[in-house]
Protein backbone atom coordinates (compact mmCIF):
# COMPACT_ATOMS: atom_id res chain seq x y z
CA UNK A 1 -105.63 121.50 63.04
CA UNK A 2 -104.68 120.75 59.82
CA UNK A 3 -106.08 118.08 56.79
CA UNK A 4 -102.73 117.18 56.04
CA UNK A 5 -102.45 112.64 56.40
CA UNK A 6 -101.66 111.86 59.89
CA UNK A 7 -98.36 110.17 60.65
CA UNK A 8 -98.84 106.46 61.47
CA UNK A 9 -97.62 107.23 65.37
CA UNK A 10 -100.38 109.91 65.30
CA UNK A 11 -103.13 107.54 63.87
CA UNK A 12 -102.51 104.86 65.92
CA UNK A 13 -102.33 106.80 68.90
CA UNK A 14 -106.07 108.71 68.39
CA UNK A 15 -107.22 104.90 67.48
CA UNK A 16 -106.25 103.58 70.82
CA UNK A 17 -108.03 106.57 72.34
CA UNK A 18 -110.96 105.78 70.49
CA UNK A 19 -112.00 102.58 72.76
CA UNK A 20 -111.55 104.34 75.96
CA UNK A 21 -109.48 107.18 77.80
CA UNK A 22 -106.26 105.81 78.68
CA UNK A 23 -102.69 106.55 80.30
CA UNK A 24 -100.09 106.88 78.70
CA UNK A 25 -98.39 103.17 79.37
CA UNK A 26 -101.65 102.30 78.78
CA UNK A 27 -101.44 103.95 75.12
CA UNK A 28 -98.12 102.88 74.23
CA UNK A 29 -99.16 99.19 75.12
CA UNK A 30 -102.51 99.47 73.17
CA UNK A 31 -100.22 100.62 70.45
CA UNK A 32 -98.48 98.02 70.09
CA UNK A 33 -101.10 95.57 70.14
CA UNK A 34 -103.03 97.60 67.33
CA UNK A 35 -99.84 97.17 65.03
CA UNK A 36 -99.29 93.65 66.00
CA UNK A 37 -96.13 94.15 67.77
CA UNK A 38 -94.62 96.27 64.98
CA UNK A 39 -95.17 99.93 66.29
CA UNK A 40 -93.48 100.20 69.54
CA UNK A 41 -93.80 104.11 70.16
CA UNK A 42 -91.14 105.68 72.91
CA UNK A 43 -92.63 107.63 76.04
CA UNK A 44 -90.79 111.05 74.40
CA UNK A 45 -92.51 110.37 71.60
CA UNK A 46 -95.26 109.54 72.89
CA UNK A 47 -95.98 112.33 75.29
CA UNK A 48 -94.73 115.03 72.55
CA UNK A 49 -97.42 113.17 70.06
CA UNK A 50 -99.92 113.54 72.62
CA UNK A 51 -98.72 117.42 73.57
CA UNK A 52 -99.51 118.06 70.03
CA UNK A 53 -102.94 116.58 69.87
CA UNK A 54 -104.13 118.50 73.20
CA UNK A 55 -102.81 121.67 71.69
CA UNK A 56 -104.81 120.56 68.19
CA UNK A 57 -107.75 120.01 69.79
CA UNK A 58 -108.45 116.42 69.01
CA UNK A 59 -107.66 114.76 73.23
CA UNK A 60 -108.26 116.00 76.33
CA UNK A 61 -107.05 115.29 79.83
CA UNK A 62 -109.85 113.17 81.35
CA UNK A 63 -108.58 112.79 84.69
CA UNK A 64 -105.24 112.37 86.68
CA UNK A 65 -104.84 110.04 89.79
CA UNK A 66 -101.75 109.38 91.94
CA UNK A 67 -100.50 105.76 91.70
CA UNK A 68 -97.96 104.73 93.87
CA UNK A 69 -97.27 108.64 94.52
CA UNK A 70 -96.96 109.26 90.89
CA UNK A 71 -99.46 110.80 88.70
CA UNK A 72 -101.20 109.58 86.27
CA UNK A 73 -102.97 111.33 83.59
CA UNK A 74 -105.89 109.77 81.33
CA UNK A 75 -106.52 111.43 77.80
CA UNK A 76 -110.13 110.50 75.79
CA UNK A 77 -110.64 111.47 72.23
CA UNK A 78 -112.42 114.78 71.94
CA UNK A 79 -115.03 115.09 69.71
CA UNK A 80 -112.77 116.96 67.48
CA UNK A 81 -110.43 114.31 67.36
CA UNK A 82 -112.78 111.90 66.52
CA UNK A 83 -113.83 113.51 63.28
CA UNK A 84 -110.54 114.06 62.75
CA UNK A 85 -109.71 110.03 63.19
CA UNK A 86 -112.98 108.97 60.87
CA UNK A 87 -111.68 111.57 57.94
CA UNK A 88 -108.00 109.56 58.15
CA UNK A 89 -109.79 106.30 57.95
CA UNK A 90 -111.41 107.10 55.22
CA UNK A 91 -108.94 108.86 53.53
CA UNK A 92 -106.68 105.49 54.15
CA UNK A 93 -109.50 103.17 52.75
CA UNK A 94 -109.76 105.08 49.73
CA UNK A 95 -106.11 104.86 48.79
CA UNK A 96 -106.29 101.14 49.58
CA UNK A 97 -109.09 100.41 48.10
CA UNK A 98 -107.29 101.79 45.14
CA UNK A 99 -104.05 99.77 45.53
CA UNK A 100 -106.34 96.79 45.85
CA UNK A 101 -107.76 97.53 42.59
CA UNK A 102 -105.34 97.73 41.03
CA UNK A 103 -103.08 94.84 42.02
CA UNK A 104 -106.33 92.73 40.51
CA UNK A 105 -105.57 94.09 37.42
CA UNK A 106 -101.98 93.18 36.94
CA UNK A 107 -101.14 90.43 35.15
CA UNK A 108 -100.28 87.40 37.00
CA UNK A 109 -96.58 87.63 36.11
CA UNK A 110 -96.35 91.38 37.81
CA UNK A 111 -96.93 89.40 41.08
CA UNK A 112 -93.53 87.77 40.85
């Protein structure tokens, strides 16, 4: 595991775990509405981001099922990984709440 800023894929991803364990499709839709439409994450990418993450640590299989004889895994958000999630949200307000700052302080004709 590293400290190193998560990619936005990667944050998103661990966010949509966060409400509840979830299937891949299931993650990849919850993506997209998290992003408003505009992060619309492929299933190789996906399941190579979510490789990673077991490997790290931060998910966990919850529990597979067959579905229409195909199987279907669940991951949930270890405990690990939801440390992990809570440190890059914090890290992210920060730097906002920086940006935010100061944008107040430029003049009015720096907004143009």
């Amino acid at each position: 595991m590293t400290d190193r800023p998560m990619t936005e894929p990667t944050f998103l991803i661990l966010t949509a775990l966060a409400a509840a364990p979830q299937h891949g499709y299931g993650v990849i839709e919850d993506v997209l509405r998290i992003s408003e439409g505009r992060v619309r994450l492929r299933a190789g990418t996906l399941y190579s981001v979510l490789d990673r993450l077991r490997a790290d640590g931060l998910i966990a299989v919850d529990r597979e099922e067959v579905v229409q004889s195909r199987l279907r895994r669940y991951y949930r958000l270890t405990g690990v990984g939801a440390e992990r999630l809570a440190d890059e949200t914090a890290r992210l307000r920060r730097n906002a709440n920086v940006a935010a700052a100061r944008l107040r302080r430029l003049p009015a004709e720096g907004l143009a």
